[in-house]
PDB file of N, CA and C in Angstrom:
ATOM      1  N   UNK A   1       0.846  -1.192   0.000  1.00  0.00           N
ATOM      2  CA  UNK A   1       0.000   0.000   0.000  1.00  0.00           C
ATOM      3  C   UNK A   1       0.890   1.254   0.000  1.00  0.00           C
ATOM      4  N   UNK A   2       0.114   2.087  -0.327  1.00  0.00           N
ATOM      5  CA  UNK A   2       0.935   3.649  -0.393  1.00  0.00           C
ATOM      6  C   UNK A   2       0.231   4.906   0.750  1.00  0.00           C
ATOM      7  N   UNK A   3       1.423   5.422   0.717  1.00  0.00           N
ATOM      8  CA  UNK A   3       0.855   6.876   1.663  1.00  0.00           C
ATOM      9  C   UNK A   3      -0.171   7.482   1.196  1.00  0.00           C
ATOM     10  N   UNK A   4      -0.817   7.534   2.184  1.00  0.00           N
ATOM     11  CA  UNK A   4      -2.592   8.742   1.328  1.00  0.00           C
ATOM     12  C   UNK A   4      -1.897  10.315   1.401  1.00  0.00           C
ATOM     13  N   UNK A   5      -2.514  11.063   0.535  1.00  0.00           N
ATOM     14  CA  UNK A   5      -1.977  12.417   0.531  1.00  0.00           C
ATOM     15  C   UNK A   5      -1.785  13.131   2.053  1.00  0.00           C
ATOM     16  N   UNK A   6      -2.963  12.422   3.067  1.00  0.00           N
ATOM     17  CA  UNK A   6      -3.200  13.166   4.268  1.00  0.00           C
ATOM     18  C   UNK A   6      -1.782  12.816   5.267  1.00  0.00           C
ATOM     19  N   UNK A   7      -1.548  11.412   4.719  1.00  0.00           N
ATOM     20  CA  UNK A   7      -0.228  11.022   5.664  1.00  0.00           C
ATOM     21  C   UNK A   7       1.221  11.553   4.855  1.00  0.00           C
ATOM     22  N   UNK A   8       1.003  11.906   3.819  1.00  0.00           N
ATOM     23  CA  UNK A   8       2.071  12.921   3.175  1.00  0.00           C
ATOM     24  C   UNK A   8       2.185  13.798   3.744  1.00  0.00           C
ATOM     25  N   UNK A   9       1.243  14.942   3.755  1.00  0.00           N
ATOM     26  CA  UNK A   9       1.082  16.102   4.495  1.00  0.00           C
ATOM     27  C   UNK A   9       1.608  16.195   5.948  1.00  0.00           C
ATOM     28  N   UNK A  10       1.082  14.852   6.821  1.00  0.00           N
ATOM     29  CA  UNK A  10       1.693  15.226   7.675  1.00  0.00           C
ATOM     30  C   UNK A  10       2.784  14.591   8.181  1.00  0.00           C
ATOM     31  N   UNK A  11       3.116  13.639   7.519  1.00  0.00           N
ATOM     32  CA  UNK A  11       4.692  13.382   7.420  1.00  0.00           C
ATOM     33  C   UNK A  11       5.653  14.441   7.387  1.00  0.00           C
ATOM     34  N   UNK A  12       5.353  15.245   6.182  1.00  0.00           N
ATOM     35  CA  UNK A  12       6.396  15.913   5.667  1.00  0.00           C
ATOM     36  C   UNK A  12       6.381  17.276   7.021  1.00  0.00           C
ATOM     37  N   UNK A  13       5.237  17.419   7.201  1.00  0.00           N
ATOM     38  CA  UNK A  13       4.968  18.773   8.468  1.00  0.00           C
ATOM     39  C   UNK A  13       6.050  18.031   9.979  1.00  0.00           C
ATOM     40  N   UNK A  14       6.068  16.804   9.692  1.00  0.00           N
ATOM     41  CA  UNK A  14       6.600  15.820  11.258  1.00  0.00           C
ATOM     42  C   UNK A  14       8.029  16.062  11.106  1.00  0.00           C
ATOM     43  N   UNK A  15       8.719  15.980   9.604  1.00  0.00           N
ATOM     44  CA  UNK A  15      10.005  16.139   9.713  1.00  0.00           C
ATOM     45  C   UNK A  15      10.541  17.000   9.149  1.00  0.00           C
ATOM     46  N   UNK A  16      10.002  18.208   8.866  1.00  0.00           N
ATOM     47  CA  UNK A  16      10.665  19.462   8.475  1.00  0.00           C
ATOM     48  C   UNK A  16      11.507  19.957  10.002  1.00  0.00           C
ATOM     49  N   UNK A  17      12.300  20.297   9.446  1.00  0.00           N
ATOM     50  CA  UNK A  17      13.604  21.000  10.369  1.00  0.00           C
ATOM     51  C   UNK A  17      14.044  19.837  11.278  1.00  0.00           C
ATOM     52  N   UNK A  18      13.776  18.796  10.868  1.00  0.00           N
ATOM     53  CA  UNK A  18      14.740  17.470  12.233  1.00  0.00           C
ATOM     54  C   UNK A  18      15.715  17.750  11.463  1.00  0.00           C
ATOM     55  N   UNK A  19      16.647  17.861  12.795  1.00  0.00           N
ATOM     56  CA  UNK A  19      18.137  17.448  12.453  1.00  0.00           C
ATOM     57  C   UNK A  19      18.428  16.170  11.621  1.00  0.00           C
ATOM     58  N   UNK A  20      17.704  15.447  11.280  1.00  0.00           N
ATOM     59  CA  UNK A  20      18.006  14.518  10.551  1.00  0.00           C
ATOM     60  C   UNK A  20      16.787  14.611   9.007  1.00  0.00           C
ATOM     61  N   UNK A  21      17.068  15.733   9.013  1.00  0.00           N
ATOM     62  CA  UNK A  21      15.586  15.847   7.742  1.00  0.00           C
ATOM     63  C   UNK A  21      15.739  15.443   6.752  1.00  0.00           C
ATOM     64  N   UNK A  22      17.125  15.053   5.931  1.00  0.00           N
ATOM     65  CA  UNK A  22      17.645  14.794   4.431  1.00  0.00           C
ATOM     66  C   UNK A  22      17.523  12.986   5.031  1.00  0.00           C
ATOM     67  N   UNK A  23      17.899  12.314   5.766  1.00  0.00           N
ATOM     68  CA  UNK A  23      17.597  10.934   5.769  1.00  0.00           C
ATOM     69  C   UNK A  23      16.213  10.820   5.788  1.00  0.00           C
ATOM     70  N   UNK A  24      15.533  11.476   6.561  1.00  0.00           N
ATOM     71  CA  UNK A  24      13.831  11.509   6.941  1.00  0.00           C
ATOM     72  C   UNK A  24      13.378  11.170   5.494  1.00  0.00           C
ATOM     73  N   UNK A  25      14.164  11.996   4.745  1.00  0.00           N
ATOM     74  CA  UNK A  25      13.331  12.474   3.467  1.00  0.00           C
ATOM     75  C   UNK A  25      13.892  10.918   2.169  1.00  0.00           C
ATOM     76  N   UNK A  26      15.010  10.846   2.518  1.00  0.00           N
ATOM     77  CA  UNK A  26      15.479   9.518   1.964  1.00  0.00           C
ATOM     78  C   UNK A  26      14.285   8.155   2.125  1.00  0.00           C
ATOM     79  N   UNK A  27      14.140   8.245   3.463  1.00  0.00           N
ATOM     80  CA  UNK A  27      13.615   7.001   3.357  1.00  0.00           C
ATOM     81  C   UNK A  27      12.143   7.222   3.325  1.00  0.00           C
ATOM     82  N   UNK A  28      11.452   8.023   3.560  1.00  0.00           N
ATOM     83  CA  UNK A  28       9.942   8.208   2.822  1.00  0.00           C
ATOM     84  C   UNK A  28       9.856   7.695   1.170  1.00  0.00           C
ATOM     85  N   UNK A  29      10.819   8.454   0.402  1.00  0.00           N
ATOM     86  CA  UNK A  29      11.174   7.768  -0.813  1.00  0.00           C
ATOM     87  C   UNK A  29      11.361   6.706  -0.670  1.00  0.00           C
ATOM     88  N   UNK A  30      11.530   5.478  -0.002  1.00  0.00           N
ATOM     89  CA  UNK A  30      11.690   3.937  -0.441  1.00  0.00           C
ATOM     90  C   UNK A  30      10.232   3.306   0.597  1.00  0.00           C
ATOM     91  N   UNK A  31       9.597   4.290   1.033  1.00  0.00           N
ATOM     92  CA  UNK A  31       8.035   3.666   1.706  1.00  0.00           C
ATOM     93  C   UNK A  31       7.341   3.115   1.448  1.00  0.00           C
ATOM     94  N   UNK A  32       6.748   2.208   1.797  1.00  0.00           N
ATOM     95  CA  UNK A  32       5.537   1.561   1.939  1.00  0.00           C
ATOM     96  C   UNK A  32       4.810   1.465   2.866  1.00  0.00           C
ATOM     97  N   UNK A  33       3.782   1.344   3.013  1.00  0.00           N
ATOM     98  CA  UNK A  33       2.668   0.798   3.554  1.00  0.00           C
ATOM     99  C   UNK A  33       2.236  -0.277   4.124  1.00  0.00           C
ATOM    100  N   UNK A  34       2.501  -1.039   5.859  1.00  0.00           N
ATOM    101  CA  UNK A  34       2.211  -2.612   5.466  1.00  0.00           C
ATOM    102  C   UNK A  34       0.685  -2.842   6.286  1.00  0.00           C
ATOM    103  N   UNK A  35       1.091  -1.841   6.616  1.00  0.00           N
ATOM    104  CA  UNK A  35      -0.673  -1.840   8.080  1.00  0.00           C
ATOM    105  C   UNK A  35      -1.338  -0.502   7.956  1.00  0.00           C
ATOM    106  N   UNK A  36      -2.355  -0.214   7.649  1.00  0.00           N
ATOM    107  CA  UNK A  36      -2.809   0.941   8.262  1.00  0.00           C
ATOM    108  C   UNK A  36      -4.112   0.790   9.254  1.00  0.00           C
ATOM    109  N   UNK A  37      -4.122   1.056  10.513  1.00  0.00           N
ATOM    110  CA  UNK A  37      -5.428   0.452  11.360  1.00  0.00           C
ATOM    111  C   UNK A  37      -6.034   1.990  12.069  1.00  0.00           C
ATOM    112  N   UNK A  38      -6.963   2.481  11.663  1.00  0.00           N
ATOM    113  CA  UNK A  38      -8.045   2.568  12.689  1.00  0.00           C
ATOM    114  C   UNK A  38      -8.741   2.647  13.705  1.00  0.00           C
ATOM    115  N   UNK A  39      -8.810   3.279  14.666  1.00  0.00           N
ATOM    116  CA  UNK A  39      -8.993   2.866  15.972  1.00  0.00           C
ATOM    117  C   UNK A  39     -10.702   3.264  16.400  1.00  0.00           C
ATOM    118  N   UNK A  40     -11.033   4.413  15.578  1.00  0.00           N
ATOM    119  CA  UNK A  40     -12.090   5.192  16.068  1.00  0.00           C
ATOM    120  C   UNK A  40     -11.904   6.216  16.653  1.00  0.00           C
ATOM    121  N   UNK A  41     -10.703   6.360  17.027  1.00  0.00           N
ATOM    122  CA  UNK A  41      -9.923   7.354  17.731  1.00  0.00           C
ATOM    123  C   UNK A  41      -8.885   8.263  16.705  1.00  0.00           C
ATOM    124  N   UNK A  42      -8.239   7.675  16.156  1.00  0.00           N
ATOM    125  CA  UNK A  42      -6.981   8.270  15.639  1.00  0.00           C
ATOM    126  C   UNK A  42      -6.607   6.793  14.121  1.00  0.00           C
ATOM    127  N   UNK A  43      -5.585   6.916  14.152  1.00  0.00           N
ATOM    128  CA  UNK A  43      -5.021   5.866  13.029  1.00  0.00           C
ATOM    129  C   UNK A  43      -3.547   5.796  13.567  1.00  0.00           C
ATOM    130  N   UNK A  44      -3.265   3.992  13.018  1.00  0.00           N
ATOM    131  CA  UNK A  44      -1.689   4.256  13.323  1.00  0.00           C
ATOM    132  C   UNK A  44      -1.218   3.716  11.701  1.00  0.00           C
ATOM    133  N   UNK A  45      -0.411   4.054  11.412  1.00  0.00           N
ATOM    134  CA  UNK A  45       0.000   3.316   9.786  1.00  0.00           C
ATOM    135  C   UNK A  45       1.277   3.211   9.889  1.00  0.00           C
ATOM    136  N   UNK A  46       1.955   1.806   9.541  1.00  0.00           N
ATOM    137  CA  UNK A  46       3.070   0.953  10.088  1.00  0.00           C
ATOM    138  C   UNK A  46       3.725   1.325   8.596  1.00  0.00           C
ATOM    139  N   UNK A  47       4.382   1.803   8.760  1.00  0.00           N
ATOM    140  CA  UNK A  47       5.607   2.061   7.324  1.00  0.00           C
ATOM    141  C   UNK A  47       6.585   1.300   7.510  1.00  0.00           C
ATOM    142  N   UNK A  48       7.158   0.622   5.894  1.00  0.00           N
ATOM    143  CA  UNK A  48       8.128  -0.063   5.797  1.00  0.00           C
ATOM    144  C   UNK A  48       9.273   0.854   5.283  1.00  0.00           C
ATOM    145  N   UNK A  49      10.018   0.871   5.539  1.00  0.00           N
ATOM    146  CA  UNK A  49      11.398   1.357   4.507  1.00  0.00           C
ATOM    147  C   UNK A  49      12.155   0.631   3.999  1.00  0.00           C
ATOM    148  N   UNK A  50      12.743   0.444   2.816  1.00  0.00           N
ATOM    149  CA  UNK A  50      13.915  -0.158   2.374  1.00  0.00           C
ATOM    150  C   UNK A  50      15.663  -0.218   3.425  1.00  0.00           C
ATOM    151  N   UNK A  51      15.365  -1.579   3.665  1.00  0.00           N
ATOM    152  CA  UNK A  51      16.564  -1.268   4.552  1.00  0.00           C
ATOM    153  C   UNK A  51      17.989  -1.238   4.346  1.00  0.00           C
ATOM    154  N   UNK A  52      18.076  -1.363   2.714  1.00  0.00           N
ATOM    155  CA  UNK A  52      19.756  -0.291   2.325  1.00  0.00           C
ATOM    156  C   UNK A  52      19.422   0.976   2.416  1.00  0.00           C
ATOM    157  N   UNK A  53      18.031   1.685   2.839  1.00  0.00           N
ATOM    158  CA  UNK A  53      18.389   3.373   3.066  1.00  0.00           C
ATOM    159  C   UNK A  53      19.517   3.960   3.914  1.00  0.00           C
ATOM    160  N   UNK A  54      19.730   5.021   4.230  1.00  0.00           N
ATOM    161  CA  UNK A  54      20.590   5.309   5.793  1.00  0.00           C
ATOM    162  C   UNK A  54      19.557   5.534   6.374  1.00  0.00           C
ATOM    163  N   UNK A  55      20.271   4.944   7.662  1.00  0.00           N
ATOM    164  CA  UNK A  55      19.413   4.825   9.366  1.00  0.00           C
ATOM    165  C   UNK A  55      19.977   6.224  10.153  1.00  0.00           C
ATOM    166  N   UNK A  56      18.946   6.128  10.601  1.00  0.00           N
ATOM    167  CA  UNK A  56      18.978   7.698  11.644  1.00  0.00           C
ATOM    168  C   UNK A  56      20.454   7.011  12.466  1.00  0.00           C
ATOM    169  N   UNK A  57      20.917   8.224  12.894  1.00  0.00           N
ATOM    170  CA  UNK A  57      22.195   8.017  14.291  1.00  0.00           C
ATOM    171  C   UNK A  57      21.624   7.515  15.379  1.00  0.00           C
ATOM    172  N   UNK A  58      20.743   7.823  16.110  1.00  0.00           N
ATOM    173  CA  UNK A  58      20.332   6.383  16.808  1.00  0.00           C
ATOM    174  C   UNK A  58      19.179   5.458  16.496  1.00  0.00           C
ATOM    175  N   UNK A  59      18.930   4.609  17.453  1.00  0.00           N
ATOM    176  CA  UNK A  59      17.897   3.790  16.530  1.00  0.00           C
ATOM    177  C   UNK A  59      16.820   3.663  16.956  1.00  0.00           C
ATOM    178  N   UNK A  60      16.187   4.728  18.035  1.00  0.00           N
ATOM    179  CA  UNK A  60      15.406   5.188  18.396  1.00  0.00           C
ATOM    180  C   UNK A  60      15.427   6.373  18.713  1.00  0.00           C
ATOM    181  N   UNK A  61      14.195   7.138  19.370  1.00  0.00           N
ATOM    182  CA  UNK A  61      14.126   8.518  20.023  1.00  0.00           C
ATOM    183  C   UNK A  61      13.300   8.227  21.246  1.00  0.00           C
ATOM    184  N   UNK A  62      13.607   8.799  22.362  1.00  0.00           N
ATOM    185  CA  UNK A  62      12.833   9.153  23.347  1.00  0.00           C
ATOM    186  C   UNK A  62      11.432   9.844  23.033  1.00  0.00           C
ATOM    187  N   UNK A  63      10.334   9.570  24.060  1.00  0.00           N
ATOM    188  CA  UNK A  63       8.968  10.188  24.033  1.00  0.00           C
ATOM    189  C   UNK A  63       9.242  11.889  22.875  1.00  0.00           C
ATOM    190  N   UNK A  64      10.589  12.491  24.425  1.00  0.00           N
ATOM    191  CA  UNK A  64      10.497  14.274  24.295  1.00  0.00           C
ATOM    192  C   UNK A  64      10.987  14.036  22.686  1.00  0.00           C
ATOM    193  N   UNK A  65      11.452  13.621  22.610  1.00  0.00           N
ATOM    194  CA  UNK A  65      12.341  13.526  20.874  1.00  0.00           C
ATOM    195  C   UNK A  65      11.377  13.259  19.555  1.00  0.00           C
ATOM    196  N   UNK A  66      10.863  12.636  19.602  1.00  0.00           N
ATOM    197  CA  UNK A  66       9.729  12.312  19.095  1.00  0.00           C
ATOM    198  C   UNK A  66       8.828  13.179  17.903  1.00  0.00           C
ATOM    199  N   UNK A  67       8.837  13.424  16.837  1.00  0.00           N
ATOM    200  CA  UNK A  67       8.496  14.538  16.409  1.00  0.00           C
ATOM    201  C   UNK A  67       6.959  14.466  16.364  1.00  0.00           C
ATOM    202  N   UNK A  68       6.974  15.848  16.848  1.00  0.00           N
ATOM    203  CA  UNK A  68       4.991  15.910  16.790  1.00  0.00           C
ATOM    204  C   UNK A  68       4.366  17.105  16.334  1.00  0.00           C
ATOM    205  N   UNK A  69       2.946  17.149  15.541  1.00  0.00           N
ATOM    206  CA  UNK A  69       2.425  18.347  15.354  1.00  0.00           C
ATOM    207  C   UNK A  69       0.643  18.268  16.130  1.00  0.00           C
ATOM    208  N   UNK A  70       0.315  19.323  16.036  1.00  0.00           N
ATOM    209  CA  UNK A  70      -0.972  19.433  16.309  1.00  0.00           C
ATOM    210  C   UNK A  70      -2.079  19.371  15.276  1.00  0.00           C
ATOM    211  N   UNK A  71      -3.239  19.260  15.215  1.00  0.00           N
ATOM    212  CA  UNK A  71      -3.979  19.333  13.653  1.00  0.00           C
ATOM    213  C   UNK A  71      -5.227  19.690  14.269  1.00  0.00           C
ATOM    214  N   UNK A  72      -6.062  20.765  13.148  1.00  0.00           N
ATOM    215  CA  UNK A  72      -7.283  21.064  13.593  1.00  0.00           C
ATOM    216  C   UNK A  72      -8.289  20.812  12.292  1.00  0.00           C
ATOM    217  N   UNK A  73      -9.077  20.202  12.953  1.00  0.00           N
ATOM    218  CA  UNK A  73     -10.596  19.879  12.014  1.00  0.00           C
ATOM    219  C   UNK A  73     -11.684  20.714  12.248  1.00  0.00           C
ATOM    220  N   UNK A  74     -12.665  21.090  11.257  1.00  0.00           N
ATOM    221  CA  UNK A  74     -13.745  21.327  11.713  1.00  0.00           C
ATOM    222  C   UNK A  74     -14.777  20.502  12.790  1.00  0.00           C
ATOM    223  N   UNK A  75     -14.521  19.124  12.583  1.00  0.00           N
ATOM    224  CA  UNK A  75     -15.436  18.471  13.565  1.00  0.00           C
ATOM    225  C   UNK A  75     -14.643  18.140  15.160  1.00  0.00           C
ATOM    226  N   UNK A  76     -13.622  18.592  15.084  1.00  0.00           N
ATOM    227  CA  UNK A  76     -12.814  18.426  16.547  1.00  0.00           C
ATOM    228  C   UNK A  76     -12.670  19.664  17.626  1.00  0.00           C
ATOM    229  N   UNK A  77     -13.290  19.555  18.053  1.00  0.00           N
ATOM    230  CA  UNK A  77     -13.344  20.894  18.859  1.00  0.00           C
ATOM    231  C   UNK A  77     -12.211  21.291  19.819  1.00  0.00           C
ATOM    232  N   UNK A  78     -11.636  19.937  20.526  1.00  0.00           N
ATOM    233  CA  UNK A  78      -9.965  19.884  20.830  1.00  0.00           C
ATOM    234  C   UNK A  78      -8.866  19.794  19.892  1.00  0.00           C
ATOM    235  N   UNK A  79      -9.313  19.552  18.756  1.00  0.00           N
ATOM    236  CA  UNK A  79      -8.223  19.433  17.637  1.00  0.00           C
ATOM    237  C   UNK A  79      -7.883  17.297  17.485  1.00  0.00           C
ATOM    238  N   UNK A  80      -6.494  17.535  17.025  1.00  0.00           N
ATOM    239  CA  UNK A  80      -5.793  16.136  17.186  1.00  0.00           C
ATOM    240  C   UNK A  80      -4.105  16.118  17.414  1.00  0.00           C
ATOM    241  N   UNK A  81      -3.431  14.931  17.135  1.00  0.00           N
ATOM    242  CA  UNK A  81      -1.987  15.332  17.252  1.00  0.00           C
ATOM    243  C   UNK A  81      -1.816  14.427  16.476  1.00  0.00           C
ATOM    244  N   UNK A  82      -0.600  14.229  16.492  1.00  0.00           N
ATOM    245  CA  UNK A  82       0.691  13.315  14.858  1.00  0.00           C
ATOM    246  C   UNK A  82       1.481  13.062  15.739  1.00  0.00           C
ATOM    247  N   UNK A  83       2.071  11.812  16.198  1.00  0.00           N
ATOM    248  CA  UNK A  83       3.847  11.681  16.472  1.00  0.00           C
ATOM    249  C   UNK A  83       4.496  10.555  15.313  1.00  0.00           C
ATOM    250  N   UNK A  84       5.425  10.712  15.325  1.00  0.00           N
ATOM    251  CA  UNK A  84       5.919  10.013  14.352  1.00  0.00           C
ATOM    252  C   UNK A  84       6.892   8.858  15.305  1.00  0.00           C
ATOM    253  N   UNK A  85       6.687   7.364  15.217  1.00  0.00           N
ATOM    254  CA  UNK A  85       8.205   6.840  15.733  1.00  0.00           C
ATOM    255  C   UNK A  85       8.602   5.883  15.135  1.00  0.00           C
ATOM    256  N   UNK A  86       9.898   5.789  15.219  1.00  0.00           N
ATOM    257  CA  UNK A  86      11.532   4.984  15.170  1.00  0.00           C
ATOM    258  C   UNK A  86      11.345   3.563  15.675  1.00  0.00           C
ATOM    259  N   UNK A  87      12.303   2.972  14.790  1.00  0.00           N
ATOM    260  CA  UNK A  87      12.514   1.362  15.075  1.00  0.00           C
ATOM    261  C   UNK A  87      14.111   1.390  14.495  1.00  0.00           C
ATOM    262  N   UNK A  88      15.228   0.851  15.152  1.00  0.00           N
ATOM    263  CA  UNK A  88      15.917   0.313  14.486  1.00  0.00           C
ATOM    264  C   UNK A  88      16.599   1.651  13.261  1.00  0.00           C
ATOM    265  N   UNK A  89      16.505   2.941  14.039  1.00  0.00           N
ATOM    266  CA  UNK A  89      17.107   3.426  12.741  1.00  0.00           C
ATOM    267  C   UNK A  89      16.191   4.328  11.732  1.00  0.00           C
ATOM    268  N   UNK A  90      15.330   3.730  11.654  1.00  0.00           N
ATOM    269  CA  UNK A  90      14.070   3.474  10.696  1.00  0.00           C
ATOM    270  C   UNK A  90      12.586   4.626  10.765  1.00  0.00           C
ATOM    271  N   UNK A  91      12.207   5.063   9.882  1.00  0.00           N
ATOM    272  CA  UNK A  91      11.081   5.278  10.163  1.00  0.00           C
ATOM    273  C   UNK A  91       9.751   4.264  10.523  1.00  0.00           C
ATOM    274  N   UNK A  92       8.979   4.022  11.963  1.00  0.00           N
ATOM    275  CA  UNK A  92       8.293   3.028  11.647  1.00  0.00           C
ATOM    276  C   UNK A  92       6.702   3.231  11.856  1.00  0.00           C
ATOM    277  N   UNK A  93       6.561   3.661  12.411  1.00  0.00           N
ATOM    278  CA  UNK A  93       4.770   4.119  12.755  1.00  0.00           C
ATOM    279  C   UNK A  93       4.453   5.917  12.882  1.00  0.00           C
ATOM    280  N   UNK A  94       3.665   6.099  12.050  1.00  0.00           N
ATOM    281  CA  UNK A  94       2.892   6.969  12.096  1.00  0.00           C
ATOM    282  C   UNK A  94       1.706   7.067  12.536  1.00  0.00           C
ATOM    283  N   UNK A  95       1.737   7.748  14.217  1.00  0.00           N
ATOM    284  CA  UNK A  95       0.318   7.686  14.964  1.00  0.00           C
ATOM    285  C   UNK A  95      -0.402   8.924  14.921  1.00  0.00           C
ATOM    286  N   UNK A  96      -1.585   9.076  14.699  1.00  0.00           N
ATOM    287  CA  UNK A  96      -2.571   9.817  14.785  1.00  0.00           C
ATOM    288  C   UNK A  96      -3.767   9.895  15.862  1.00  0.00           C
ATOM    289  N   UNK A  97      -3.966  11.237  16.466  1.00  0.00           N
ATOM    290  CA  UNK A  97      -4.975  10.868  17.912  1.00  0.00           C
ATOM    291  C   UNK A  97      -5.864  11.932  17.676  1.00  0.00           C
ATOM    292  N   UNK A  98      -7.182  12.114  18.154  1.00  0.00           N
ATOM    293  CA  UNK A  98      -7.764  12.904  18.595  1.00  0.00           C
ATOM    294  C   UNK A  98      -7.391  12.637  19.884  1.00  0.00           C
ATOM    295  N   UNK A  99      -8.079  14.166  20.559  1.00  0.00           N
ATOM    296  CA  UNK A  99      -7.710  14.524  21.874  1.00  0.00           C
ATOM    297  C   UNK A  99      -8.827  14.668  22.572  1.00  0.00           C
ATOM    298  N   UNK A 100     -10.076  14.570  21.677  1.00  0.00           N
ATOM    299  CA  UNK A 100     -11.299  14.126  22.068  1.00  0.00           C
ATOM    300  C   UNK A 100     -12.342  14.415  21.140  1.00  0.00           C
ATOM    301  N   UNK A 101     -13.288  13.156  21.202  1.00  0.00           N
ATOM    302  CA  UNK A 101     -14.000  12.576  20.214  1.00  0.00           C
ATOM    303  C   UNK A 101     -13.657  11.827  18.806  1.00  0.00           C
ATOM    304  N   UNK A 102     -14.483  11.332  18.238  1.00  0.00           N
ATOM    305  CA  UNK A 102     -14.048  10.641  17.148  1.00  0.00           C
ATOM    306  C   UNK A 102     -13.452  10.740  16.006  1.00  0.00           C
ATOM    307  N   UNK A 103     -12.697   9.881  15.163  1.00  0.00           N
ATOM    308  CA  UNK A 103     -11.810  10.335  14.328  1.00  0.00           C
ATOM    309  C   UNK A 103     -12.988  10.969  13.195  1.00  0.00           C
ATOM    310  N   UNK A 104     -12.084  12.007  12.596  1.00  0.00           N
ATOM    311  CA  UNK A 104     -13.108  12.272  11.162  1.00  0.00           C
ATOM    312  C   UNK A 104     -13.287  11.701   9.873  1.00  0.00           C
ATOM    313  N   UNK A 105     -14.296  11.127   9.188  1.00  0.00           N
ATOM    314  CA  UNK A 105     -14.304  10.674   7.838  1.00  0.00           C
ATOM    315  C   UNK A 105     -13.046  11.319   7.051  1.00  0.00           C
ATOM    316  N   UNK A 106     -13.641  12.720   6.887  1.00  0.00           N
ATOM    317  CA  UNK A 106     -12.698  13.383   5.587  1.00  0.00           C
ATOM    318  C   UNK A 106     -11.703  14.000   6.613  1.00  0.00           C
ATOM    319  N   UNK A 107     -10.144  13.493   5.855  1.00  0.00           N
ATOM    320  CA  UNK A 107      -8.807  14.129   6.361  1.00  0.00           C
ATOM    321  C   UNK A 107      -8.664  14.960   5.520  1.00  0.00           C
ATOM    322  N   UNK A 108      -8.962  15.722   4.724  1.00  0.00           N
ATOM    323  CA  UNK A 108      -9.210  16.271   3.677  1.00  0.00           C
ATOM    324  C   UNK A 108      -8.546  17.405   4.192  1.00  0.00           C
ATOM    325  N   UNK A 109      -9.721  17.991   5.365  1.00  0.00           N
ATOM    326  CA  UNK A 109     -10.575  19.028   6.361  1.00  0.00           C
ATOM    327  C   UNK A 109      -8.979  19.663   7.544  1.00  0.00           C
ATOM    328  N   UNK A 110      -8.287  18.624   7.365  1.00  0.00           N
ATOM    329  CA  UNK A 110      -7.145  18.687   9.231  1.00  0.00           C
ATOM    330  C   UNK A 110      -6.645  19.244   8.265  1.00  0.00           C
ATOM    331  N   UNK A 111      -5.645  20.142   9.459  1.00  0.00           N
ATOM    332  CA  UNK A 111      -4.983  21.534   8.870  1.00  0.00           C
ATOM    333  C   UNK A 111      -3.680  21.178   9.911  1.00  0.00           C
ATOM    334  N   UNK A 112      -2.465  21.725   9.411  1.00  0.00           N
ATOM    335  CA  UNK A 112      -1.439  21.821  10.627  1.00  0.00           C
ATOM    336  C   UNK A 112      -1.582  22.571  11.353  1.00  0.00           C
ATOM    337  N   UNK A 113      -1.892  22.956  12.701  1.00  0.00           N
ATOM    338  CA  UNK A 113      -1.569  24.381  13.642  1.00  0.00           C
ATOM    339  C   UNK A 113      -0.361  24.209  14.096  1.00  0.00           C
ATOM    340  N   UNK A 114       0.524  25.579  13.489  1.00  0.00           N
ATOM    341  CA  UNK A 114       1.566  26.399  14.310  1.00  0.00           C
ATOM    342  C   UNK A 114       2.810  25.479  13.780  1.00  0.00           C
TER     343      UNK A 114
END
């Protein structure tokens, strides 16, 4: 499977200005798709990378490290959030949350704040 435009968007919003943004950007180019699930809540979508890409300098990040944005919908009245995390180097899950109430049909609608 492939990235939907909405997980483009906020991919690319997750790793603008990391110190590691030119690998970030490497291995989105060799992505795939192997899970994307649903919760009712949020979404998590399990990305594969090609693993001759280069690997981040470590092979994880801590919680604080973690890159995150905020997102606002019309139907969310708290908004939502994005973190992005690491396996091995790797880009590996892209999680998505509301912060309260249910996820929205159209991602169309989420906007980055700030």
């Amino acid at each position: 499977m492939e990235l939907s435009k909405f997980e483009h968007t906020i991919l690319k919003a997750l790793i603008k200005n990391d110190p590691e943004e030119n690998i970030l950007r490497e291995q989105l180019k060799s992505s795939s798709v192997f899970k994307r699930e649903y919760t009712g809540v949020g979404l998590y979508t399990n990305i594969e990378i090609n693993n001759e890409t280069s690997r981040l300098s470590k092979s994880n990040r801590y919680i604080e490290d973690v890159p995150k944005v905020h997102l606002v919908h019309p139907e969310l009245e708290a908004g939502a959030g994005a973190l992005l995390w690491f396996k091995d180097g790797f880009i590996s899950t892209l999680e998505c949350y509301t912060y309260e109430g249910d996820w929205p049909e159209d991602e169309s609608k989420f906007l980055i704040s700030g």
